[in-house]
N, C-alpha and C. Protein backbone atom coordinates (compact mmCIF):
# COMPACT_ATOMS: atom_id res chain seq x y z
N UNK A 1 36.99 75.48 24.03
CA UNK A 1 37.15 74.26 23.24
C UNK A 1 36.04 73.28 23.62
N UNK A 2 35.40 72.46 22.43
CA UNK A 2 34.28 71.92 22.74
C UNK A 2 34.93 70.90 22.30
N UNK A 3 34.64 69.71 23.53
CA UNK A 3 35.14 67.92 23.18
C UNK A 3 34.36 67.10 23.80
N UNK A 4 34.19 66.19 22.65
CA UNK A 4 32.94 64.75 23.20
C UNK A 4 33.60 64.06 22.22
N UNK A 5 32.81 62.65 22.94
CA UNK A 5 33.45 61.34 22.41
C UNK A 5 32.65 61.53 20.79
N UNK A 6 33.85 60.60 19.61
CA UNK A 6 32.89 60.95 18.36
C UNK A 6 33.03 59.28 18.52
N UNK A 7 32.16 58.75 16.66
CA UNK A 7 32.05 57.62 16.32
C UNK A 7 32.56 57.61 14.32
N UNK A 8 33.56 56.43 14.92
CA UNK A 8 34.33 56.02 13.20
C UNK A 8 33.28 55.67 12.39
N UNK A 9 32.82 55.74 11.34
CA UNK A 9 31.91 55.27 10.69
C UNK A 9 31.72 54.10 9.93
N UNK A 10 33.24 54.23 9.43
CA UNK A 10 34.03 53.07 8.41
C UNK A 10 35.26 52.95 8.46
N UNK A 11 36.12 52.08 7.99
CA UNK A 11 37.26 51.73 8.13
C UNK A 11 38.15 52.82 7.16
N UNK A 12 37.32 53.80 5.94
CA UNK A 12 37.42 54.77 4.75
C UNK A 12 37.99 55.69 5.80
N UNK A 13 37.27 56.20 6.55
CA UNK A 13 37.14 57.27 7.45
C UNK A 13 38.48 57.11 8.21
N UNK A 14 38.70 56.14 9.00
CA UNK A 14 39.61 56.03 9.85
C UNK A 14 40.80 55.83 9.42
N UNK A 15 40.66 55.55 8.10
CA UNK A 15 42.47 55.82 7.39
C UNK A 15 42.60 57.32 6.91
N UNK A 16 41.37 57.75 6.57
CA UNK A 16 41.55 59.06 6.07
C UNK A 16 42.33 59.81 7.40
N UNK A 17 41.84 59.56 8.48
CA UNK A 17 42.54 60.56 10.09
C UNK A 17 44.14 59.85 9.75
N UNK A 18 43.97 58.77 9.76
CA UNK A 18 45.31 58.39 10.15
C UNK A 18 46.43 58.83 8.49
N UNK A 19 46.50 59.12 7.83
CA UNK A 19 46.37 59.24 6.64
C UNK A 19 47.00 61.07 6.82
N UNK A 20 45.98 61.76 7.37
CA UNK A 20 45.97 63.41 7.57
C UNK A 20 47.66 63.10 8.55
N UNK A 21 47.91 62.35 8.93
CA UNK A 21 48.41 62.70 10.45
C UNK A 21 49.29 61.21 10.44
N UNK A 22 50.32 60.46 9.99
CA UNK A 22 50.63 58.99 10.78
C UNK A 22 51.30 59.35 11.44
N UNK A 23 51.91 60.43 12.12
CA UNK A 23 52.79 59.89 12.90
C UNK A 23 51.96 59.96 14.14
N UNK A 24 50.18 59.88 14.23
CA UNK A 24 49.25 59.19 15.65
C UNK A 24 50.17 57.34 15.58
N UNK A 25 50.22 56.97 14.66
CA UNK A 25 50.50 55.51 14.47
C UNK A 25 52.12 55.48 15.36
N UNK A 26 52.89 56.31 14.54
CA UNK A 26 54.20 56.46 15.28
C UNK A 26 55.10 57.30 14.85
N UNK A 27 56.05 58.24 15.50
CA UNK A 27 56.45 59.57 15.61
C UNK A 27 57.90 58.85 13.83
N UNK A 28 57.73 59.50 13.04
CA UNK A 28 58.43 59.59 11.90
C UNK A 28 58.15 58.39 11.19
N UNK A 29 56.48 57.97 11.11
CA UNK A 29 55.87 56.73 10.31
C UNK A 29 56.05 56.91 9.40
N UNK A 30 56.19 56.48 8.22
CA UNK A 30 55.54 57.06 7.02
C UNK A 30 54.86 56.15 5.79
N UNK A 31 53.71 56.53 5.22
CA UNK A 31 52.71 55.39 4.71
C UNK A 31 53.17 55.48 3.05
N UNK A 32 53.30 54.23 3.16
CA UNK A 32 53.71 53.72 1.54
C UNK A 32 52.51 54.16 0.44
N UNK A 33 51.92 52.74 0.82
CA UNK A 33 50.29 52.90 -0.36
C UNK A 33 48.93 52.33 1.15
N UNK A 34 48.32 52.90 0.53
CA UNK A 34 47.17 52.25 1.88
C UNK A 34 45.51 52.12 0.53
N UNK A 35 44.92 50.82 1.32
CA UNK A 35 43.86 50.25 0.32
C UNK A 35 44.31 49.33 -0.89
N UNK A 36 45.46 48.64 -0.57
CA UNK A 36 46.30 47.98 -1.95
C UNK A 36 45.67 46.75 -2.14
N UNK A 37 45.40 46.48 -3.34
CA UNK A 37 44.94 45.29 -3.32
C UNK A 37 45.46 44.42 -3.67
N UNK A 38 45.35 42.90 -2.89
CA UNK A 38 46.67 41.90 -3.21
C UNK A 38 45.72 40.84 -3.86
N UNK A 39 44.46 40.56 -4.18
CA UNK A 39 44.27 39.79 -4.30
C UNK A 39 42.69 40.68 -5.29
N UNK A 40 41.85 39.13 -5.90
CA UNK A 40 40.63 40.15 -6.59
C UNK A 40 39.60 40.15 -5.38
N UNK A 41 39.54 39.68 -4.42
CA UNK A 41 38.75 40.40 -3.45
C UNK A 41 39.83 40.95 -1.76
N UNK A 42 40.57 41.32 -1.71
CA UNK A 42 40.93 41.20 -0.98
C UNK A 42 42.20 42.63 -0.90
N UNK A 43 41.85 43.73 0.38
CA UNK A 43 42.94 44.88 0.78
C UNK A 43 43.38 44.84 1.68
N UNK A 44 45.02 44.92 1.57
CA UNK A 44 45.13 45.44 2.77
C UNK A 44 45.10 46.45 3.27
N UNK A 45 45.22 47.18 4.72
CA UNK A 45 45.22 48.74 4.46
C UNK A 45 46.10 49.38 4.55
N UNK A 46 47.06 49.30 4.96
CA UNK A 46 48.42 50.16 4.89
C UNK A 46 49.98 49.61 5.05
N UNK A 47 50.34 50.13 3.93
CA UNK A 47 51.77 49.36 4.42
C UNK A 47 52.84 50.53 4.40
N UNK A 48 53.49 50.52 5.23
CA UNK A 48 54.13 51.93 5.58
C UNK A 48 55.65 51.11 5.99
N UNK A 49 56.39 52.30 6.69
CA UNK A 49 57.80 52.01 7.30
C UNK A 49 58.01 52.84 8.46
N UNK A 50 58.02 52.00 9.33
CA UNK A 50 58.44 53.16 11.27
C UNK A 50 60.26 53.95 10.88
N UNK A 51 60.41 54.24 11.83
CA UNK A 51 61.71 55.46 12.19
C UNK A 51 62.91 54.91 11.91
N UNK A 52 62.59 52.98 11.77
CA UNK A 52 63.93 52.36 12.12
C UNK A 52 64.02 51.57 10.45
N UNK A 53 63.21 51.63 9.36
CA UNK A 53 63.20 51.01 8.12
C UNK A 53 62.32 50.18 7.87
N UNK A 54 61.53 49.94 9.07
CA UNK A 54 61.42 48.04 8.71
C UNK A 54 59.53 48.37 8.91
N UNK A 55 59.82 47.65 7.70
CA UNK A 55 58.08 47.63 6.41
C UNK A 55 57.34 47.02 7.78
N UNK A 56 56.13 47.76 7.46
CA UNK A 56 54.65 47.49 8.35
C UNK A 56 53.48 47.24 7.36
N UNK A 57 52.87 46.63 8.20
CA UNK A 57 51.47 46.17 7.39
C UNK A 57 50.84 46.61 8.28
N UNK A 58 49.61 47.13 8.37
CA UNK A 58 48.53 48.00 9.17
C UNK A 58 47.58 47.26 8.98
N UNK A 59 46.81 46.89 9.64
CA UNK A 59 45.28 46.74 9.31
C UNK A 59 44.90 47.05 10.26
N UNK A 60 43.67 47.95 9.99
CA UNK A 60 42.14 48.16 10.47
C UNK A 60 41.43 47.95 11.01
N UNK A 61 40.28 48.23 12.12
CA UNK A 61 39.00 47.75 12.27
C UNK A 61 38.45 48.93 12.97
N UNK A 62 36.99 49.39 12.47
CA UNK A 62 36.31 50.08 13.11
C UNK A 62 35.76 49.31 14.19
N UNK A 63 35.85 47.75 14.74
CA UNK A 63 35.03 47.14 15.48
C UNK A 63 35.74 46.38 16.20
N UNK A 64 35.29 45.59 17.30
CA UNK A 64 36.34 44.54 17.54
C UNK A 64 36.09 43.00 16.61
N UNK A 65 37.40 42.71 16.50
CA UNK A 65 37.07 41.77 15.37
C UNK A 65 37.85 40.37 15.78
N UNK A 66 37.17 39.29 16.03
CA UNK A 66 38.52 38.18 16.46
C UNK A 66 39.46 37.92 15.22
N UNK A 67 38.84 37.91 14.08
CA UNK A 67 39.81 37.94 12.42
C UNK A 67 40.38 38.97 12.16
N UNK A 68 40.55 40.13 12.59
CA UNK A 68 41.93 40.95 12.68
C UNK A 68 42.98 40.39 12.19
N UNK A 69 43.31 39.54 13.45
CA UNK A 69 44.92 38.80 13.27
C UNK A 69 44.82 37.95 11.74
N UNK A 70 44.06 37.12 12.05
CA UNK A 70 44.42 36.13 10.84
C UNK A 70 44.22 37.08 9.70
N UNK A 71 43.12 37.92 9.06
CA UNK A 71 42.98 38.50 7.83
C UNK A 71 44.93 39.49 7.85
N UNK A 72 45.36 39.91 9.03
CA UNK A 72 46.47 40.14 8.57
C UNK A 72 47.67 39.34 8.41
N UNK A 73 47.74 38.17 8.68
CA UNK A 73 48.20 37.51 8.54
C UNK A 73 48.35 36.94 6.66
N UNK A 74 47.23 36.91 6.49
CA UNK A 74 47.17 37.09 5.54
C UNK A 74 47.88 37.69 3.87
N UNK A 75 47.21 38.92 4.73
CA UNK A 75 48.10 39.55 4.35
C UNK A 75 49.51 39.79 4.38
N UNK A 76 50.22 39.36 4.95
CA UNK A 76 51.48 39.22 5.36
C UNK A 76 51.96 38.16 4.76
N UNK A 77 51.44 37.09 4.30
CA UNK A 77 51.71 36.04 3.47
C UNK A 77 52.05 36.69 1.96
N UNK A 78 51.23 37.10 1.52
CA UNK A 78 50.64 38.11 0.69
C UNK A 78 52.25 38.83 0.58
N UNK A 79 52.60 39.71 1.41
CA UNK A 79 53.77 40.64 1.56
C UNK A 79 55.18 39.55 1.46
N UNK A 80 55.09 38.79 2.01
CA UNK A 80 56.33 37.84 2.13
C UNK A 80 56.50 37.20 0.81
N UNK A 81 55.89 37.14 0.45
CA UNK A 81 55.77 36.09 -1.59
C UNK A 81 56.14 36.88 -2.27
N UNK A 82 55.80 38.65 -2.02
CA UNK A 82 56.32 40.15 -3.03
C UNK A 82 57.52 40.10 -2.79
N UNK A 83 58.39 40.00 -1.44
CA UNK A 83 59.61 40.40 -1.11
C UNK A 83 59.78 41.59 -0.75
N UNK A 84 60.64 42.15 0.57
CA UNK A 84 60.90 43.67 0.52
C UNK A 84 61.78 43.90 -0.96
N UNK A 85 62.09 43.66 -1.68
CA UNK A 85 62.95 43.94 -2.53
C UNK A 85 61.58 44.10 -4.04
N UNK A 86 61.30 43.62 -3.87
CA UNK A 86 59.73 43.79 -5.04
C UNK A 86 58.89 45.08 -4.46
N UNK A 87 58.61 45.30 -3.23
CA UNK A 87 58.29 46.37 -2.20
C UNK A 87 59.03 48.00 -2.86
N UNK A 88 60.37 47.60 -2.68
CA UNK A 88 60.93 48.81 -2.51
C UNK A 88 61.04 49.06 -3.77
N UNK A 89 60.81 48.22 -4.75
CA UNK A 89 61.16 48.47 -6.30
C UNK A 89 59.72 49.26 -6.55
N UNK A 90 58.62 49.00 -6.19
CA UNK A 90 57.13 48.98 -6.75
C UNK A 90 57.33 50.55 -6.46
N UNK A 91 57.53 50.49 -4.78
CA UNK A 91 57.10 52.03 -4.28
C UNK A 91 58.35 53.10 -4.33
N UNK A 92 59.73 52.66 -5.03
CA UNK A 92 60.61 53.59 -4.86
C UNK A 92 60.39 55.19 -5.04
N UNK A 93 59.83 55.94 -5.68
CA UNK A 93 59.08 56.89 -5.35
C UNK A 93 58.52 57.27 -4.34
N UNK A 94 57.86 56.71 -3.43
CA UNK A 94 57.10 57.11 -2.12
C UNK A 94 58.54 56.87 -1.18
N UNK A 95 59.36 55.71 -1.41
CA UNK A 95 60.41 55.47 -0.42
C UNK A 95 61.65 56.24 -0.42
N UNK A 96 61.45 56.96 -1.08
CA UNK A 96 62.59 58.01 -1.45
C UNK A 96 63.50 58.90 -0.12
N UNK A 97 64.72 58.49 0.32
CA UNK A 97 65.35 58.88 1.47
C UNK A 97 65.05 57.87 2.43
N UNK A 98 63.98 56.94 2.03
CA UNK A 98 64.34 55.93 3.25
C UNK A 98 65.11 54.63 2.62
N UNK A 99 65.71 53.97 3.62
CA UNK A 99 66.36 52.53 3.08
C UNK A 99 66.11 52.03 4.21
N UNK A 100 65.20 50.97 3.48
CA UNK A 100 64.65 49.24 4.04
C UNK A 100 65.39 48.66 4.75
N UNK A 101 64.93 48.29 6.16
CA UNK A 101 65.96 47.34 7.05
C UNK A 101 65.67 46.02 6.38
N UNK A 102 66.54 45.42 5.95
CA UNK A 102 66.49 43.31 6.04
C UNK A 102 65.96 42.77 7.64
N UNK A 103 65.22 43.25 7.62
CA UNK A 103 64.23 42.68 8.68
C UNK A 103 62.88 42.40 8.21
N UNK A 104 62.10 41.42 9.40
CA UNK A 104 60.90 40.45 9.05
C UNK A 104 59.39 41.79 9.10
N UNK A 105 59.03 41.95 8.44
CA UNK A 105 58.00 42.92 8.50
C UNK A 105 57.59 43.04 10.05
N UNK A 106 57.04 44.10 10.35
CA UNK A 106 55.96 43.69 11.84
C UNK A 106 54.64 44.10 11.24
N UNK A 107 53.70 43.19 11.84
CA UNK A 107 52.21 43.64 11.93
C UNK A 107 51.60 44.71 13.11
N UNK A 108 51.29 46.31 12.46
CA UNK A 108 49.99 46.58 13.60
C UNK A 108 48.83 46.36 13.43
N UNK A 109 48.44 46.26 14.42
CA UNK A 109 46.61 46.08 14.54
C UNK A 109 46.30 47.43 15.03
N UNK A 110 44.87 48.14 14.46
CA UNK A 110 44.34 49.26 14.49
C UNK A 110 42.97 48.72 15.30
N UNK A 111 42.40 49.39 16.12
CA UNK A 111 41.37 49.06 16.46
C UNK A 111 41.04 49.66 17.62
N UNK A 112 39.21 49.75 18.07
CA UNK A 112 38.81 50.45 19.32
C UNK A 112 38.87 49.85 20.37
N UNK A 113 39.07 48.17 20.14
CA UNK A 113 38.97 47.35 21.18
C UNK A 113 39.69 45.90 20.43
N UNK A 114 40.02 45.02 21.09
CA UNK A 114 40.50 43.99 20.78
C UNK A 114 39.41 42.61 21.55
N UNK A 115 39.28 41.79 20.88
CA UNK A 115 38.49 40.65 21.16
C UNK A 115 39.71 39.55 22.12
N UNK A 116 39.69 39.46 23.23
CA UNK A 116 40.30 38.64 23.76
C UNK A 116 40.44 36.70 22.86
N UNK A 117 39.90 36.75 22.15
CA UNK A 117 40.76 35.32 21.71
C UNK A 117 41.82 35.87 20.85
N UNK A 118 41.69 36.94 20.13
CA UNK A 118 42.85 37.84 19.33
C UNK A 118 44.16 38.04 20.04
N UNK A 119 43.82 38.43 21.35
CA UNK A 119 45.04 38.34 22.03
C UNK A 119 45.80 37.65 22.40
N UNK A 120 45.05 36.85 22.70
CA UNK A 120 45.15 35.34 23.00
C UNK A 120 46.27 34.72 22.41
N UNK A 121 45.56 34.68 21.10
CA UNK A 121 46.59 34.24 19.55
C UNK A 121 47.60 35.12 19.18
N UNK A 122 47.82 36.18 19.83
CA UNK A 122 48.74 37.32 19.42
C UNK A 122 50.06 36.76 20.31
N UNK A 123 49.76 36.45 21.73
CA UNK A 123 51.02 35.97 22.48
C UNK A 123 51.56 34.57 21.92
N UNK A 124 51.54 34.05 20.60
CA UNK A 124 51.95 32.67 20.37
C UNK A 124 52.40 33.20 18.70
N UNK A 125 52.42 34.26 18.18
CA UNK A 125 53.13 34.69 16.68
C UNK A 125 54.80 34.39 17.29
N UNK A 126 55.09 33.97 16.27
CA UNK A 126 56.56 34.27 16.04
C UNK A 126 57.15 34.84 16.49
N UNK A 127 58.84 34.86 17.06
CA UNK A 127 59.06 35.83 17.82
C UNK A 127 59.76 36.85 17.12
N UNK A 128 60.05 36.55 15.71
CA UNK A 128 60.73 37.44 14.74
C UNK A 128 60.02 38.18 14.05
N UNK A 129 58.29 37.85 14.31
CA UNK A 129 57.65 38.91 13.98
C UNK A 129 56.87 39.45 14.83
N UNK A 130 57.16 40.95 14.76
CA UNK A 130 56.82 41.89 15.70
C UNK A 130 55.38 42.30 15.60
N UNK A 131 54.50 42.29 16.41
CA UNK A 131 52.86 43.09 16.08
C UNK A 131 52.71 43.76 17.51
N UNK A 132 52.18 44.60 17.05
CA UNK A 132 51.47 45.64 17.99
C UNK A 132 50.45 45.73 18.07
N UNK A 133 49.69 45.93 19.06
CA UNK A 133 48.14 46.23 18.94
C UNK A 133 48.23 47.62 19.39
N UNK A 134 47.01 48.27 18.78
CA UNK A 134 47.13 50.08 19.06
C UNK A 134 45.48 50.03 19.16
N UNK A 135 44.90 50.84 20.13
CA UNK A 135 43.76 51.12 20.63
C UNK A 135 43.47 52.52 20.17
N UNK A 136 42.10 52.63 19.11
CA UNK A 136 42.18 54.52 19.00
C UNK A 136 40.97 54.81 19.71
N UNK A 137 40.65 56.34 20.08
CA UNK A 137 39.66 56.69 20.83
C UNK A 137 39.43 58.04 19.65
N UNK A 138 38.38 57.88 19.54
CA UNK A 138 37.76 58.76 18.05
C UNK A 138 37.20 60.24 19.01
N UNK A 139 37.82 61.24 19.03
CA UNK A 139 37.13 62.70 19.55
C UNK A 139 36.34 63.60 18.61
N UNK A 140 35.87 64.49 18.81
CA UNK A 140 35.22 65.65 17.95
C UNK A 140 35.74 66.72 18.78
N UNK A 141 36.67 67.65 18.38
CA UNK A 141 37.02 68.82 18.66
C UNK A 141 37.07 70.03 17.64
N UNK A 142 36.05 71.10 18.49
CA UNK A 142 35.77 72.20 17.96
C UNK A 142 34.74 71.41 16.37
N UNK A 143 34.16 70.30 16.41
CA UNK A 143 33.31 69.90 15.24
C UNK A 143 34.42 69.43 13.96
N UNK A 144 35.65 69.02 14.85
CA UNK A 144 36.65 68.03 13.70
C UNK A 144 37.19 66.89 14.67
N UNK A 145 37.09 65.73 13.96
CA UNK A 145 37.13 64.43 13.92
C UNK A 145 38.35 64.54 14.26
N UNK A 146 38.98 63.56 15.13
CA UNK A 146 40.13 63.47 15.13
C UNK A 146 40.46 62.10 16.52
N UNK A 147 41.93 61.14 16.15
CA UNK A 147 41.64 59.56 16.66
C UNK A 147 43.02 60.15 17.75
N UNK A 148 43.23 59.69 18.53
CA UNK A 148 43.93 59.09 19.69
C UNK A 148 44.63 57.81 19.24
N UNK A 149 45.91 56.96 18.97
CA UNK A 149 45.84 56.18 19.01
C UNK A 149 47.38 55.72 20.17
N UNK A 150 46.30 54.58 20.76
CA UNK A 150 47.31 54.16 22.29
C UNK A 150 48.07 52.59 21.99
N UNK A 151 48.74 52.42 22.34
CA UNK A 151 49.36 50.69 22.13
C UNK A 151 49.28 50.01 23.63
N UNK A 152 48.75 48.78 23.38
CA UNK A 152 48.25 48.20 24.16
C UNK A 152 49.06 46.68 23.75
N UNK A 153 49.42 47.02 25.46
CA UNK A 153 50.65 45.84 25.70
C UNK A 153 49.67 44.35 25.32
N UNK A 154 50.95 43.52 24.74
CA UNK A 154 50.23 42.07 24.32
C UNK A 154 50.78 40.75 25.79
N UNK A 155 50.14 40.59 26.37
CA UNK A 155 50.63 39.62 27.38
C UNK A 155 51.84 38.65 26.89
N UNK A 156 52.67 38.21 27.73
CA UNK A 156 53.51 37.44 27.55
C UNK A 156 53.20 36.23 28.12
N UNK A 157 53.85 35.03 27.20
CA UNK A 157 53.58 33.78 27.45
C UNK A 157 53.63 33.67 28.91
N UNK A 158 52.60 32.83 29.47
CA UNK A 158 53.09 32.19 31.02
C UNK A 158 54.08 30.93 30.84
N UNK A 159 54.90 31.60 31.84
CA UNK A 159 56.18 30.57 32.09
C UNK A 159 55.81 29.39 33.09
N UNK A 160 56.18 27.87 32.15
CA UNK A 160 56.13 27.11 33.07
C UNK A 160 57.54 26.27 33.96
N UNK A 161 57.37 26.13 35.18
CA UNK A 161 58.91 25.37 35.20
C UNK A 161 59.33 24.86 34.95
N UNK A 162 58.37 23.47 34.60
CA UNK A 162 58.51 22.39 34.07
C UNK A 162 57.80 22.10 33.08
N UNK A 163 59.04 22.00 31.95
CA UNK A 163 58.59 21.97 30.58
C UNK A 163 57.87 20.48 29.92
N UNK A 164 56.79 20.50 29.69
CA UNK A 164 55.99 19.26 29.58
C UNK A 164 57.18 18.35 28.45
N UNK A 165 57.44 16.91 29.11
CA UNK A 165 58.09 15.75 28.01
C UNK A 165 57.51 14.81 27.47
N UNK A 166 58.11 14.47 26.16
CA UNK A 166 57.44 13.69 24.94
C UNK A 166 57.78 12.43 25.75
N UNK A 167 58.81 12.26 25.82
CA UNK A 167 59.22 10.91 26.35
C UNK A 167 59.70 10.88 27.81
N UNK A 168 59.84 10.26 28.36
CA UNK A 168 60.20 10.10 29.84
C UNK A 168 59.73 9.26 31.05
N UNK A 169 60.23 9.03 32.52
CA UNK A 169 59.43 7.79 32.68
C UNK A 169 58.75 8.59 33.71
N UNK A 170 57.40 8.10 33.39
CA UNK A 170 56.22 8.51 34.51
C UNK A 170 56.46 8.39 35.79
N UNK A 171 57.55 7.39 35.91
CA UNK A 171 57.37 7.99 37.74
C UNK A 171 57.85 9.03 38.13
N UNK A 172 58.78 9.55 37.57
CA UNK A 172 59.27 10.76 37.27
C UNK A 172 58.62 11.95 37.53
N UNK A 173 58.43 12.12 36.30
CA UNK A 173 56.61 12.90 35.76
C UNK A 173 56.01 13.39 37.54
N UNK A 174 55.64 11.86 37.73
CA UNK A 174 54.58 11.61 38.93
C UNK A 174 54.87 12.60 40.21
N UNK A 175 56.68 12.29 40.25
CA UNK A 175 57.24 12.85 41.34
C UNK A 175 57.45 14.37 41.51
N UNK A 176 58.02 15.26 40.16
CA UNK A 176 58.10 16.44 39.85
C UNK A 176 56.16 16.97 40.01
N UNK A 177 55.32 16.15 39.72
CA UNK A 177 53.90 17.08 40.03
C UNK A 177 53.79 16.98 41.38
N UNK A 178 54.14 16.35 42.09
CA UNK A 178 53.85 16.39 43.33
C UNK A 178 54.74 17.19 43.99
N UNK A 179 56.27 17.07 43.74
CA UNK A 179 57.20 18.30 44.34
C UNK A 179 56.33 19.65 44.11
N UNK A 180 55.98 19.76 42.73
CA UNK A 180 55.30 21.18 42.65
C UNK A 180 54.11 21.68 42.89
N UNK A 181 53.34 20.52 43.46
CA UNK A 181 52.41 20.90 44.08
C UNK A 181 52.32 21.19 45.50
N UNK A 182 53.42 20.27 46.00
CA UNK A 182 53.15 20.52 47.81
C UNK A 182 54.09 21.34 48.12
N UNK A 183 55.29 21.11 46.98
CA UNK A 183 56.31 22.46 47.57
C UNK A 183 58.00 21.28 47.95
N UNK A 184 59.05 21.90 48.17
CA UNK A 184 60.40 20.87 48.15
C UNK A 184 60.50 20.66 49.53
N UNK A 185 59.77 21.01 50.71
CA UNK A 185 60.12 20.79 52.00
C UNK A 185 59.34 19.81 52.11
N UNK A 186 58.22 19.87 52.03
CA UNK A 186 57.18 18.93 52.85
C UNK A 186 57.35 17.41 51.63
N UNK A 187 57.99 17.49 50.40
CA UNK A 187 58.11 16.67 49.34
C UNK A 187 59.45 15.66 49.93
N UNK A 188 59.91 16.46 50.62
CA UNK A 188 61.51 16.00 51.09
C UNK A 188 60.97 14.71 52.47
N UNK A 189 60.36 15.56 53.17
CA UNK A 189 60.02 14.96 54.47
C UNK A 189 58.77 13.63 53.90
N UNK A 190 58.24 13.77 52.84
CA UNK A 190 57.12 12.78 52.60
C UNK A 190 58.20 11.64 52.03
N UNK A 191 59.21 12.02 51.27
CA UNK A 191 59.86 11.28 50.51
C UNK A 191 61.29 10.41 52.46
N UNK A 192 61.01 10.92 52.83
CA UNK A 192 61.49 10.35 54.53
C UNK A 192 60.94 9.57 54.70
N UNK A 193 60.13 9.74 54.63
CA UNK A 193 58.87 8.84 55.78
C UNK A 193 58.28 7.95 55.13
N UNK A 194 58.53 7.70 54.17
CA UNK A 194 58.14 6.40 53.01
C UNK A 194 59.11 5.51 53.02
């Protein structure tokens, strides 16, 4: 068996693999319409349904892209104005044996790499809508193309203790930054000795 790293060419290409094969995306995916166009310049690339009902929007990138998110977002605006119920009417044919969860679409992201402000912006979506980021690694085996695709955890918000206030009185404020900066023992004993 002969294997080396290959290269996606276009975004055409890389739906066509995923396309031959979704369940690389996820084990009992299955793709609705992919290349749909919602707008006169404007596709999305796939809108499918995972194992559990609930409608996906896919998009693409042969590259890393910081507009990923927002162009799917976008699109997802786009999807939310159709309705799953306009959805399941359009494609009932392709959806045939499945039934639609009443749940909020999730977004995946496709891609070789992700641009860290993307991610960035990915830990602050909604929490009712679900996105994934998936990482593919493009092979050539035996002289056929073929993608890897991995999911790549999205960081979670950093927790703060103290939740910043609109209103409140600064000495306050004053006193809690300093507890948390020096710590409640030595805050205790400073607050003594004053």
């Amino acid at each position: 068996m002969v294997l080396k790293e290959a290269k996606i060419s276009d975004e055409a290409e890389l739906e066509s693999l995923l396309v031959k094969d979704p369940n690389q995306i996820e084990e009992n995916f299955k793709i609705i319409t992919y290349r749909r166009q919602t707008s006169r310049l404007k596709r999305l690339a796939f809108l499918g349904v995972d194992s559990e009902g609930i409608l996906t929007l896919i998009e693409l990138k042969v590259t890393s892209d910081e507009n990923q998110l927002k162009q799917a977002l976008e699109y997802y605006d786009w999807l939310m104005e159709q309705g799953i119920d306009w959805i399941a009417d359009a494609y009932k044919e392709r959806l045939q044996g499945v039934i639609l969860k009443e749940h909020m679409p999730q977004i995946f992201l496709i891609a070789p790499d992700f641009d860290d402000k993307l991610v960035k912006e990915a830990k602050y979506l909604r929490a009712d809508i679900k996105l994934r980021l998936f990482r593919y690694l493009a092979l050539e085996i035996n002289g056929n193309k073929e993608i890897k695709v991995i999911e790549t955890p999205i960081p979670s918000m950093r927790e703060i203790e103290i939740k910043p206030r609109i209103n409140g009185n600064k000495e306050t404020k004053i006193k809690e930054t300093i507890k948390e900066c020096m710590g409640e023992e030595l805050f205790k004993q400073l607050k003594n000795n004053v």
